[in-house]
Protein backbone atom coordinates (compact mmCIF):
# COMPACT_ATOMS: atom_id res chain seq x y z
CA UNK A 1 -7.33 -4.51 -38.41
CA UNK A 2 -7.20 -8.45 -37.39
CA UNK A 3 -10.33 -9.55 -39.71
CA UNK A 4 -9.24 -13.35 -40.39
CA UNK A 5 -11.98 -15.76 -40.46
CA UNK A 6 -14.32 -12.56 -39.13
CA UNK A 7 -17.80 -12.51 -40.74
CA UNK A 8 -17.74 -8.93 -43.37
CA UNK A 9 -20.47 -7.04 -44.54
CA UNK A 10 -19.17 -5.40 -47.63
CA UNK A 11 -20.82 -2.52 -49.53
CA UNK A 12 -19.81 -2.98 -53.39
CA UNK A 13 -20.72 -0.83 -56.29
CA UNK A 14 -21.51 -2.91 -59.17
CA UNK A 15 -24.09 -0.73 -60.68
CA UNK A 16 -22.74 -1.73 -64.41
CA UNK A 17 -24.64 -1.19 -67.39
CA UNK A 18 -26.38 -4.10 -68.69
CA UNK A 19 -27.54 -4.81 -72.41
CA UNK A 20 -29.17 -8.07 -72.55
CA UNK A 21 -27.62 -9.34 -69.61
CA UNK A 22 -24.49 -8.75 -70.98
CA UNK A 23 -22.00 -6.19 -69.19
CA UNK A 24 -21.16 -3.55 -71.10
CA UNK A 25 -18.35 -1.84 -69.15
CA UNK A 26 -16.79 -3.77 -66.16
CA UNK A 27 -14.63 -1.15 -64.78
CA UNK A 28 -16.56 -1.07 -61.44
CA UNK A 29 -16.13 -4.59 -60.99
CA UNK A 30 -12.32 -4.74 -61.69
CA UNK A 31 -11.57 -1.93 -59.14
CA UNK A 32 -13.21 -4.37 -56.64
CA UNK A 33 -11.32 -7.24 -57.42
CA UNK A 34 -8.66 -6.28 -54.26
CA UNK A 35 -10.83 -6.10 -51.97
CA UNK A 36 -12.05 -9.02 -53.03
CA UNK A 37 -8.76 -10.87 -52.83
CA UNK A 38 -7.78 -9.40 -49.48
CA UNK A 39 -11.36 -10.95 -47.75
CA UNK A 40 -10.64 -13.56 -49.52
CA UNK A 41 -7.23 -14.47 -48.23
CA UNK A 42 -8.23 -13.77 -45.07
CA UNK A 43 -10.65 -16.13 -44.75
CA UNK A 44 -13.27 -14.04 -44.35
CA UNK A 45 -16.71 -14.91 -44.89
CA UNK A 46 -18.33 -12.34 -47.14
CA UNK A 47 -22.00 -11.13 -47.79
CA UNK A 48 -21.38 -8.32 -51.41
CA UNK A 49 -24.33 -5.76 -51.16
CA UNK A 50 -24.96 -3.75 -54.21
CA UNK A 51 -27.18 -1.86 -56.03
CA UNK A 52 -28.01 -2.02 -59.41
CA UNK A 53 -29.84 0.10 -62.15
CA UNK A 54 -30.97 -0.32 -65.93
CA UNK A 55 -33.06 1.07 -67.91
CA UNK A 56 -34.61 -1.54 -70.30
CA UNK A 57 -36.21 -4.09 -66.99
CA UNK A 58 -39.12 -3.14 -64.45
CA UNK A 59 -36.52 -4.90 -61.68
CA UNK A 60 -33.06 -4.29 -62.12
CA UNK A 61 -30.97 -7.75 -61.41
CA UNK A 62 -27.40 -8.03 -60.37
CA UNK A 63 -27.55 -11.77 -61.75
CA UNK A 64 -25.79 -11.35 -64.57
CA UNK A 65 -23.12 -9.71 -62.29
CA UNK A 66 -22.83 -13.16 -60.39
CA UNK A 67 -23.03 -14.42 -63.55
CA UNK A 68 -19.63 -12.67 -64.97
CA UNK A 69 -17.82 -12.93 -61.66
CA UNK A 70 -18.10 -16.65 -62.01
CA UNK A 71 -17.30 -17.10 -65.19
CA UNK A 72 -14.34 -14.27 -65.48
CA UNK A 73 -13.02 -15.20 -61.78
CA UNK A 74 -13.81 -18.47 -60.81
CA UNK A 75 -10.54 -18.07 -58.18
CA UNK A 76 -13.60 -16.56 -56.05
CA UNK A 77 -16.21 -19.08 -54.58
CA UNK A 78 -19.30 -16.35 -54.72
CA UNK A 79 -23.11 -17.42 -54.29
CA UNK A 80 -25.65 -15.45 -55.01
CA UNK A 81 -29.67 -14.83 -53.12
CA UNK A 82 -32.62 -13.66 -54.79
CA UNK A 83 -34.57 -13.79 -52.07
CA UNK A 84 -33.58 -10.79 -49.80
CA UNK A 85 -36.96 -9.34 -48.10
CA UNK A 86 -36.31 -11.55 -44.86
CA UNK A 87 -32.86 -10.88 -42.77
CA UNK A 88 -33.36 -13.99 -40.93
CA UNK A 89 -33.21 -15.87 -44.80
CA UNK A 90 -29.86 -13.90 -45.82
CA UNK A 91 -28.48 -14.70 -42.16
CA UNK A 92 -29.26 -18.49 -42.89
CA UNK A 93 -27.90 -18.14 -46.50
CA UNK A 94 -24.74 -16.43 -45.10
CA UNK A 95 -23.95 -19.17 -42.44
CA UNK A 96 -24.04 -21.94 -45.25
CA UNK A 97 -20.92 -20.47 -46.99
CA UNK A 98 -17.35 -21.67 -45.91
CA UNK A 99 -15.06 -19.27 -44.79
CA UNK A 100 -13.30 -17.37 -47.67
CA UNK A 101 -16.30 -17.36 -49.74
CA UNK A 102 -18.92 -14.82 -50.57
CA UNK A 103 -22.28 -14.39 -50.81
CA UNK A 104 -24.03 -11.87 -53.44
CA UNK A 105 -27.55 -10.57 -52.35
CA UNK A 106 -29.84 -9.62 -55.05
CA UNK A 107 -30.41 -5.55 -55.55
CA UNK A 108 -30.01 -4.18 -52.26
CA UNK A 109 -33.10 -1.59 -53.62
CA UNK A 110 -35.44 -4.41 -53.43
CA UNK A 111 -35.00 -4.47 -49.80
CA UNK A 112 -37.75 -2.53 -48.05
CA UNK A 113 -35.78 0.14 -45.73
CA UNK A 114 -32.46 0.25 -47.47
CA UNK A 115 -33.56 3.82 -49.20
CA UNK A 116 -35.26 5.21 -46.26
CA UNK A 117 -31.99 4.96 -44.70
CA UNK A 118 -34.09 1.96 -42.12
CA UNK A 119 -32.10 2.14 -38.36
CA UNK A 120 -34.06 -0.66 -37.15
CA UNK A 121 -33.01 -2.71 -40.72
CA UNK A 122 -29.82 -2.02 -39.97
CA UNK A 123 -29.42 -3.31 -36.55
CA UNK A 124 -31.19 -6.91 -38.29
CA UNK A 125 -28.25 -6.43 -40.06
CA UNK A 126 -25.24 -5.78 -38.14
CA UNK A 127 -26.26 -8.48 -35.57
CA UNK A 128 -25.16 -11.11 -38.65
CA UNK A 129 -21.68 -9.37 -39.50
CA UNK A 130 -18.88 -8.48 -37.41
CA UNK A 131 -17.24 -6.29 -40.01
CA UNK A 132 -18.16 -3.62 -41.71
CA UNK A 133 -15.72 -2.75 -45.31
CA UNK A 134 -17.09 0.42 -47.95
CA UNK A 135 -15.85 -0.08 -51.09
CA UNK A 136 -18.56 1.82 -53.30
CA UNK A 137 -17.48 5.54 -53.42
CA UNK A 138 -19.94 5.95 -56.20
CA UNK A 139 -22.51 6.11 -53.40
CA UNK A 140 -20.91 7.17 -51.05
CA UNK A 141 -22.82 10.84 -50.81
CA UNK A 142 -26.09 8.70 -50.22
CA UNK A 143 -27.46 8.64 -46.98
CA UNK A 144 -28.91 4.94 -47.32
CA UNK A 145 -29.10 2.12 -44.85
CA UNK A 146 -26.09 0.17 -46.14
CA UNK A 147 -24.29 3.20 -46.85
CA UNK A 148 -24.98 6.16 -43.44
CA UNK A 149 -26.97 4.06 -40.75
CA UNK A 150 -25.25 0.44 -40.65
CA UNK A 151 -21.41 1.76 -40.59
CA UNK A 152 -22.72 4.04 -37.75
CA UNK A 153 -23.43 0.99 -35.85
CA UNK A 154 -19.70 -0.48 -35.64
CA UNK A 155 -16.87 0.28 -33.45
CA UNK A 156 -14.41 2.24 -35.46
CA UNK A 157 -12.28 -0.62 -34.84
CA UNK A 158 -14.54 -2.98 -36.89
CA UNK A 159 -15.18 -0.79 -39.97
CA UNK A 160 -12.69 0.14 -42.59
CA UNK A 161 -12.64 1.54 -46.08
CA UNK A 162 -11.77 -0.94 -49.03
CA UNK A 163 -8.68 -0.44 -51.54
CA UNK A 164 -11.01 1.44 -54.05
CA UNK A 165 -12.50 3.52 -51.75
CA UNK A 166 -8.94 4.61 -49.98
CA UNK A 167 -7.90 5.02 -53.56
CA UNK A 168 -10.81 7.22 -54.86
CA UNK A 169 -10.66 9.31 -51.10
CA UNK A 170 -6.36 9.62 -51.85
CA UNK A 171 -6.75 10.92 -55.11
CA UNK A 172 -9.70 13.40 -54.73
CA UNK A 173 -8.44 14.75 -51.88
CA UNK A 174 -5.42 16.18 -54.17
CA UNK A 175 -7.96 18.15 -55.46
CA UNK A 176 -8.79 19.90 -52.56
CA UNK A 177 -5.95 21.58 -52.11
CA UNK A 178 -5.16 21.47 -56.17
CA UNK A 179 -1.53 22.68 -58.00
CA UNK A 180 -2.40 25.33 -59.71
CA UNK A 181 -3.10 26.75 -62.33
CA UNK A 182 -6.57 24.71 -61.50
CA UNK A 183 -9.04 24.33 -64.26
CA UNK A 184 -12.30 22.44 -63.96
CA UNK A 185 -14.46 21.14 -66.82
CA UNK A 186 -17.95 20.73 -65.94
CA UNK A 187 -20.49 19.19 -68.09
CA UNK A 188 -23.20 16.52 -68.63
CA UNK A 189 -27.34 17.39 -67.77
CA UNK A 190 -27.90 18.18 -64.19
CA UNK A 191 -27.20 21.62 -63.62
CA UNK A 192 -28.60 22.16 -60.34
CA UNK A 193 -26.39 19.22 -58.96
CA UNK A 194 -23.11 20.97 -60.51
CA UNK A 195 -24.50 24.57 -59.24
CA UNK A 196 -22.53 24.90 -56.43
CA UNK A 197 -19.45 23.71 -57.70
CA UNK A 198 -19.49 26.16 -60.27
CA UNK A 199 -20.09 28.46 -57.72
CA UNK A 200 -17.22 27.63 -55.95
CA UNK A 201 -14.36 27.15 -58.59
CA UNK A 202 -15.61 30.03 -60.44
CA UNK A 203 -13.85 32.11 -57.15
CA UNK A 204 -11.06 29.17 -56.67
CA UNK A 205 -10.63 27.57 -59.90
CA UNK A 206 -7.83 29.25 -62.56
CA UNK A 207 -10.52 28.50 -65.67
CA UNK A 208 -13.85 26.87 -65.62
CA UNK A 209 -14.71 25.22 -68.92
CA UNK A 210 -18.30 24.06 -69.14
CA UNK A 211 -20.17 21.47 -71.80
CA UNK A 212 -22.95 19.56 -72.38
CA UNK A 213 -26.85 20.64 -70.98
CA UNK A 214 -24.67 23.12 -68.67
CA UNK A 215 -23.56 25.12 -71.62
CA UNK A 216 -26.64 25.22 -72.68
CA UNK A 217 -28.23 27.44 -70.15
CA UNK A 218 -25.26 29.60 -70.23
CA UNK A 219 -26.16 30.31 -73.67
CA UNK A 220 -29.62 31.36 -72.84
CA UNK A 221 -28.36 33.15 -69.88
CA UNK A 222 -26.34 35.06 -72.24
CA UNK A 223 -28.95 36.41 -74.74
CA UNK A 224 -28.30 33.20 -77.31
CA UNK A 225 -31.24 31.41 -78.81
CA UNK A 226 -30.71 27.44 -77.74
CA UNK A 227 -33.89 26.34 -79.56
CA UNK A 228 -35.24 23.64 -78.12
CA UNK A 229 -32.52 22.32 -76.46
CA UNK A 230 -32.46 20.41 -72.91
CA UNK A 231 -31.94 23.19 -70.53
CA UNK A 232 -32.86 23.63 -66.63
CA UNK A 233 -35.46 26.29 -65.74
CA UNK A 234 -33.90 27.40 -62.37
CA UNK A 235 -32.51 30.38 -64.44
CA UNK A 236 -32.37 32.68 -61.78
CA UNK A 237 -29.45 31.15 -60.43
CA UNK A 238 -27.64 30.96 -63.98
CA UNK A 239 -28.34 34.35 -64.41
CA UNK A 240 -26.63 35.03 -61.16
CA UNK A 241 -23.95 33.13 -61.96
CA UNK A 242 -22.96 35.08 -65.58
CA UNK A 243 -23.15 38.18 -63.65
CA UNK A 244 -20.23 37.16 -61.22
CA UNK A 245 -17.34 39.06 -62.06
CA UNK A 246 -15.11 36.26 -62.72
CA UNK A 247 -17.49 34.89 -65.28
CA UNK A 248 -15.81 36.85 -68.24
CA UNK A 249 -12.00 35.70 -67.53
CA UNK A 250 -12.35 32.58 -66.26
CA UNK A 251 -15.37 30.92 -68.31
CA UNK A 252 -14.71 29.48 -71.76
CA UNK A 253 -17.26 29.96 -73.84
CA UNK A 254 -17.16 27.39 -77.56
CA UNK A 255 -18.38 28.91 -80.08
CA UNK A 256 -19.29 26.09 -82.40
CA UNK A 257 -21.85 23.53 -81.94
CA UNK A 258 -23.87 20.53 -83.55
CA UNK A 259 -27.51 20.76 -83.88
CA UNK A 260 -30.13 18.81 -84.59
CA UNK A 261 -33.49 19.82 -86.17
CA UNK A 262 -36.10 18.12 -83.95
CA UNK A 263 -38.09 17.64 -86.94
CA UNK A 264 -35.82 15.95 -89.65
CA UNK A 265 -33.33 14.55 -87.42
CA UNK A 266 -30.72 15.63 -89.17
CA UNK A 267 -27.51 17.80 -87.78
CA UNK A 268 -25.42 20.23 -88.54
CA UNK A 269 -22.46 22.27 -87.24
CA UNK A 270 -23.42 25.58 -86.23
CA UNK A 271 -22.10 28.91 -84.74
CA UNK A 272 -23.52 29.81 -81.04
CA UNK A 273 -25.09 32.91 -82.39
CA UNK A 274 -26.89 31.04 -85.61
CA UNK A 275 -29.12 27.97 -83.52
CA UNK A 276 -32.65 28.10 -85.39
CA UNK A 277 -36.00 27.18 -83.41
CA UNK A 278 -36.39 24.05 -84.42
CA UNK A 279 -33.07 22.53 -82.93
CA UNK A 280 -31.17 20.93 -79.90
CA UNK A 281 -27.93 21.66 -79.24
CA UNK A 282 -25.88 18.10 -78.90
CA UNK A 283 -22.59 18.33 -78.85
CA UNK A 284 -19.75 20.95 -79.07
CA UNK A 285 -17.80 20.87 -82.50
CA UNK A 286 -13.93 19.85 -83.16
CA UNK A 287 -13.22 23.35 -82.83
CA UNK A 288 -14.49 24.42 -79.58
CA UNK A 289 -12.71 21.18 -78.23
CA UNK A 290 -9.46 22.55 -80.05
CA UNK A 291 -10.17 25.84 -77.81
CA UNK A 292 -10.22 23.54 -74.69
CA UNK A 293 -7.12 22.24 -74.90
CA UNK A 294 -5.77 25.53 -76.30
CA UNK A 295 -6.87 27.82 -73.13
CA UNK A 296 -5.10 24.95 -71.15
CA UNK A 297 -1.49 25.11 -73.18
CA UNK A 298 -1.71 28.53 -72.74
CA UNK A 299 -2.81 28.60 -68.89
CA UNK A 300 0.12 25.73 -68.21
CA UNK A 301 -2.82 23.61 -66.32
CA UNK A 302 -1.13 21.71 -63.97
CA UNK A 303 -4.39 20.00 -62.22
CA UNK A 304 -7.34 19.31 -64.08
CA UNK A 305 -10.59 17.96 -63.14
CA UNK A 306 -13.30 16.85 -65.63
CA UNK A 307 -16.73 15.66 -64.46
CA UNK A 308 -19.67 14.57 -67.33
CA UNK A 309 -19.78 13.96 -71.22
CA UNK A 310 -19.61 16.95 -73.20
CA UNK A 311 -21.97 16.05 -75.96
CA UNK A 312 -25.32 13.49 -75.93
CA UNK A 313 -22.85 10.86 -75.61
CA UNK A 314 -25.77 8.18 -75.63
CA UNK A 315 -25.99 9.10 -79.61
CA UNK A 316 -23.19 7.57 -81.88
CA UNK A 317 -23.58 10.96 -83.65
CA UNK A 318 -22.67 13.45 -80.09
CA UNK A 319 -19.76 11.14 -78.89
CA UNK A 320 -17.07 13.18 -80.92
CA UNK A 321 -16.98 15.99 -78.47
CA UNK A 322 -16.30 14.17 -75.64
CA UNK A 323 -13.92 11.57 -77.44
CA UNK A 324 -11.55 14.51 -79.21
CA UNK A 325 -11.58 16.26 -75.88
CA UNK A 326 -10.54 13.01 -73.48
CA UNK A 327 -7.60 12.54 -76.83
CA UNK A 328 -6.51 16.09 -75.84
CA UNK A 329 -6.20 15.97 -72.46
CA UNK A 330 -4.79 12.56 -72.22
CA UNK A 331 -2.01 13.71 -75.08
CA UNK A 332 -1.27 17.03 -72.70
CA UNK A 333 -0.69 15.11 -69.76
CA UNK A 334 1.59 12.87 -71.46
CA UNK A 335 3.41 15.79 -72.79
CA UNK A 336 3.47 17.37 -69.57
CA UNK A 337 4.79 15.74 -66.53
CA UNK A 338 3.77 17.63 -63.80
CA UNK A 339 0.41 17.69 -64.46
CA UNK A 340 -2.34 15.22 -63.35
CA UNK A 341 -5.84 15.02 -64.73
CA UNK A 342 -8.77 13.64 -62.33
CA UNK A 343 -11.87 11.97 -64.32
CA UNK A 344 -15.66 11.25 -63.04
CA UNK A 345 -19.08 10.88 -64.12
CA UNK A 346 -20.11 7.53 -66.15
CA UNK A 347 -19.63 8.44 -69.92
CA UNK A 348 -16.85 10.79 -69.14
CA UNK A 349 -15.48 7.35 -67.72
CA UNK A 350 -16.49 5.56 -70.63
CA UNK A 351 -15.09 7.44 -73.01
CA UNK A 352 -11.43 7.48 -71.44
CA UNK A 353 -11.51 4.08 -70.41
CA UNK A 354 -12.32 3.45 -74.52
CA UNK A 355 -8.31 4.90 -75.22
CA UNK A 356 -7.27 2.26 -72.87
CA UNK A 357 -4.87 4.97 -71.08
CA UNK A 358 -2.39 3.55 -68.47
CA UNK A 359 -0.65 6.82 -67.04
CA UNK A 360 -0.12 6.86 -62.94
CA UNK A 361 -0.89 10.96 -63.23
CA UNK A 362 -4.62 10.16 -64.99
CA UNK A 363 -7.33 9.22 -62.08
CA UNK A 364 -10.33 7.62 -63.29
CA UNK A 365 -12.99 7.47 -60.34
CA UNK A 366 -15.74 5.32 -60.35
CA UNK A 367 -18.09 8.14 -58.74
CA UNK A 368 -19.86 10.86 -60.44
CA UNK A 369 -22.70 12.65 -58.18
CA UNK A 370 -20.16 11.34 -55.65
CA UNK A 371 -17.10 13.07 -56.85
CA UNK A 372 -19.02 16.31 -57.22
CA UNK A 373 -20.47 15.82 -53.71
CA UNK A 374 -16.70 14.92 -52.11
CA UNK A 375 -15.04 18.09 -53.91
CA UNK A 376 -18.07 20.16 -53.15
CA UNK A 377 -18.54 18.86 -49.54
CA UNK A 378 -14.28 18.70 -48.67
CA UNK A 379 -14.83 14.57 -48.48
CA UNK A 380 -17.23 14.81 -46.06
CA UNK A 381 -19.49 11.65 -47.63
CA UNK A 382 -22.31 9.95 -45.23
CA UNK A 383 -20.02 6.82 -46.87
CA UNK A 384 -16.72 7.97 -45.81
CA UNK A 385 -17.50 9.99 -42.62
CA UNK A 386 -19.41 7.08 -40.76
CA UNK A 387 -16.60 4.44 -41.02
CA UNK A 388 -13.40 6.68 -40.55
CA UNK A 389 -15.56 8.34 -37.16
């Protein structure tokens, strides 16, 4: 696509976690950086849309993103806008920049219409651009104005996917259509988002291997007490799913945990079958990892996908889980060379990215409802279908 000097609209993700308006993890960022210098080389002129999300302020701020970007790359000449409830004032902010440059508007959530998916916001918008890039898979399944109805408003020869986003959609598309033996390790809180890819790879997959608040319901499902651990209610589809006759064969089940008592805040490492009353289950002991990576020696995995943290990876205490388990895979990969192991879901992410692993046959995407949603949905994202249509 001929885009020099053109005027872009590009959709970033640079939803990082922020402690004290310091960056924590910058991953997100870095796999932008590409894009970045392509637009920039081509003299593009560039308004960066994001959102962002914390949890310790009232209104998220992607400041301290601008903030980082021109301190860590000053090679980029990036301005940022608070003030984003008027098109007209981003248009006039936009048309101030020199060609080559970019402009960073404040939390695209703070714009009225930009959730509610806003057609008539979106036209505003597409009358100031004459490019349209996507380079934010991790929202990619979400059918938001910057996301579904702007791209839908280009000519599919003024839209195109950015390097990340070709490299997340090149990668995950491996997956559908997987080497096999196939095993999938699902974990993390939400089990009604993960539902129906259990569903499906407990018919497709080779093993299934499930952790964190998922495991817990499958306990419960099972006859097991979980005390008062985080479970969903929806048990009618759990129950379904233990009944399916591949459950037996293809499910791993761990059979050690650690617990904490919800009244002394203290844990322990228990069996499945000996969780008292008065505990939460947090994490899945060294053991049960061990059994992971075991069932996948043994099963000569050749693809493996792994989506959430195994353990309450927020708490120091319930990161060992996920940790020992990311070691194991990482060191069976390495020992392996025809196998290739695909990562999502933002402390799975975390944790890998902590080993500092550079191996070409290790994918770590920046998506995790969105990686679920591609492999569930065969790639067809509201982010991906509406620039490549």
């Amino acid at each position: 696509m001929e885009i020099k000097n053109k005027r872009v609209f590009l959709r970033a993700d640079f939803n990082v976690p922020i402690k004290d308006s310091v960056i924590k993890d910058d991953y997100r960022i870095i796999s932008t950086l590409k894009t970045l210098d392509y637009l920039k080389n081509e003299g593009c002129k560039t308004i960066i849309v994001s959102h962002i999300e914390t949890k310790d302020v009232d209104k998220p701020s992607l400041k301290p993103v601008y903030e980082y970007l021109k301190t860590k790359h000053p090679e980029y000449d990036i301005h940022f806008m608070e003030n984003i409830e008027d098109v007209e004032n981003i248009n006039h902010g936009f048309e101030s920049i020199q060609d080559g440059s970019f402009l960073l508007l404040e939390n695209i959530r703070n714009l009225k219409g930009e959730k509610d998916n806003d057609m008539e916001l979106a036209k505003k918008i597409k009358e100031i651009t004459d490019v349209y890039v996507n380079d934010a898979f991790a929202v990619s399944h979400r059918n938001h104005m910057s996301v579904s109805a702007l791209p839908s408003l280009y000519n599919i020869d003024h839209k195109m996917l950015g390097v990340q986003m070709k490299q997340e959609i090149d990668n995950l598309s491996k997956v559908l259509t997987p080497e096999k033996p196939f095993a999938v390790i699902l974990s993390g809180a939400k089990f009604s988002t993960k539902l129906p890819l259990i569903e499906k790879y407990i018919k497709t997959a080779d093993r299934l291997l499930i952790g964190g608040a998922l495991f817990n319901n499958i306990l419960k499902s099972l006859g097991y007490n979980v005390g008062k651990s985080l479970i969903d209610t929806d048990v009618v589809y759990i129950d379904k799913l233990v009944k399916d006759g591949n459950f037996t064969h293809k499910v791993f089940i761990p059979q050690t945990v650690k617990v904490k008592n919800i009244n002394t805040n203290e844990f322990r490492i228990s069996n499945i079958k000996d969780v008292h009353d008065d505990e939460t289950i947090q994490d899945i002991n060294i053991e049960s990892v061990e059994g992971f990576i075991s069932v996948i020696k043994k099963d000569n995995i050749k693809t493996i996908v792994w989506n959430g943290p195994i353990g309450n990876y927020e708490d120091e205490r319930f990161k060992d889980g996920t940790i020992s388990l990311a070691k194991g895979l990482i060191q069976y990969i390495v020992e392996n060379e025809s196998t290739h192991l695909f990562i999502g879901g933002g402390d799975t992410v975390a944790a890998i990215n902590s080993l500092n692993i550079d191996n070409d046959r290790v994918f770590v995407s920046t998506g995790g409802g969105a990686m679920l949603e591609f492999l569930e949905k065969d790639g067809a994202l509201p982010g991906v279908v509406n620039v490549t249509r």
